[in-house]
Protein backbone atom coordinates (compact mmCIF):
# COMPACT_ATOMS: atom_id res chain seq x y z
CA UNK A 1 -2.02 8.23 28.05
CA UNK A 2 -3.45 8.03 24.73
CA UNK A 3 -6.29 5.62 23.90
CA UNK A 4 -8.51 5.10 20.90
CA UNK A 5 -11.76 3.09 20.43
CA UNK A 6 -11.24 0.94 17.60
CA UNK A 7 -14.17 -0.87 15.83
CA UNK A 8 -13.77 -3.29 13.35
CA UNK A 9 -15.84 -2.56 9.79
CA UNK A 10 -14.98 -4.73 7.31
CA UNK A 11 -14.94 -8.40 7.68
CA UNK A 12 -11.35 -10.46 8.00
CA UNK A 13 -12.80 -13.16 6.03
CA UNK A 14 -10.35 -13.68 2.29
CA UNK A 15 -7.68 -11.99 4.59
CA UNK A 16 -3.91 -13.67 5.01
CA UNK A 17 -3.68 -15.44 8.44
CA UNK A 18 -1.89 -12.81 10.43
CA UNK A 19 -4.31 -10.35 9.95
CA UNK A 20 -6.77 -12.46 11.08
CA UNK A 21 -4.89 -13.05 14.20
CA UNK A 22 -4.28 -9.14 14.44
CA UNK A 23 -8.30 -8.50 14.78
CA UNK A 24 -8.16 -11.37 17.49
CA UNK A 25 -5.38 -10.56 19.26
CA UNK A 26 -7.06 -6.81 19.18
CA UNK A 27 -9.60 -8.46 20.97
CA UNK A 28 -12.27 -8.27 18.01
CA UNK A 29 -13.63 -11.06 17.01
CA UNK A 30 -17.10 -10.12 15.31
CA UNK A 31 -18.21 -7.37 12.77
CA UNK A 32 -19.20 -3.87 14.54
CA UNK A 33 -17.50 -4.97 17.53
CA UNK A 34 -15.85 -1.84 19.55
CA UNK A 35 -12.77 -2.04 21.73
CA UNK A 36 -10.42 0.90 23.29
CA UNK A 37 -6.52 0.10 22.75
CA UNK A 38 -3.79 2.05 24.83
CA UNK A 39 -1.92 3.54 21.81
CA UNK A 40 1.11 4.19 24.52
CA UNK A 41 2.43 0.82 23.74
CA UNK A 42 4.45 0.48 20.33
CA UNK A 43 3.50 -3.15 19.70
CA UNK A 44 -0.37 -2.77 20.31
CA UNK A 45 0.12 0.47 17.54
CA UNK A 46 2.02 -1.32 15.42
CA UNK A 47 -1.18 -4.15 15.65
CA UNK A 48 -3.52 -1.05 14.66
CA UNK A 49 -1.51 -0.18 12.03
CA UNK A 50 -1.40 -3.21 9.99
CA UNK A 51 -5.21 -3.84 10.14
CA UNK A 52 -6.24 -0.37 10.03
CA UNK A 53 -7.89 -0.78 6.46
CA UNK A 54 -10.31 -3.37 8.22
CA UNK A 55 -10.74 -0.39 11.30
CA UNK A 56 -12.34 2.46 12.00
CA UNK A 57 -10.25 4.50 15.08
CA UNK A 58 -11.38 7.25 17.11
CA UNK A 59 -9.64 9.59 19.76
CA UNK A 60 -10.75 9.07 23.02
């Protein structure tokens, strides 16, 4: 199983909508905030993907 520890770095704020939702659905909802994401699952990858510009993602 492959997991990551994603932390968000740059602010959602002047984003569209459903990136904004991406961070929260994520679980992220502040600035420096830290998380770790099963990358196993395509949709939670896919999720990373599209916000990954806002992210920074480390191997676990």
């Amino acid at each position: 199983m492959k997991k990551v520890r994603i932390t968000q770095i740059r602010s959602g704020i002047g984003r569209p909508q459903d990136q904004k939702d991406t961070l929260v659905a994520l679980g992220l909802r502040k600035m420096h905030q830290s998380v770790e994401v099963d990358m196993d699952n395509p949709s939670k990858a896919g999720m990373v993907k599209k916000v990954a510009h806002l992210l920074k993602i480390e191997e676990i």
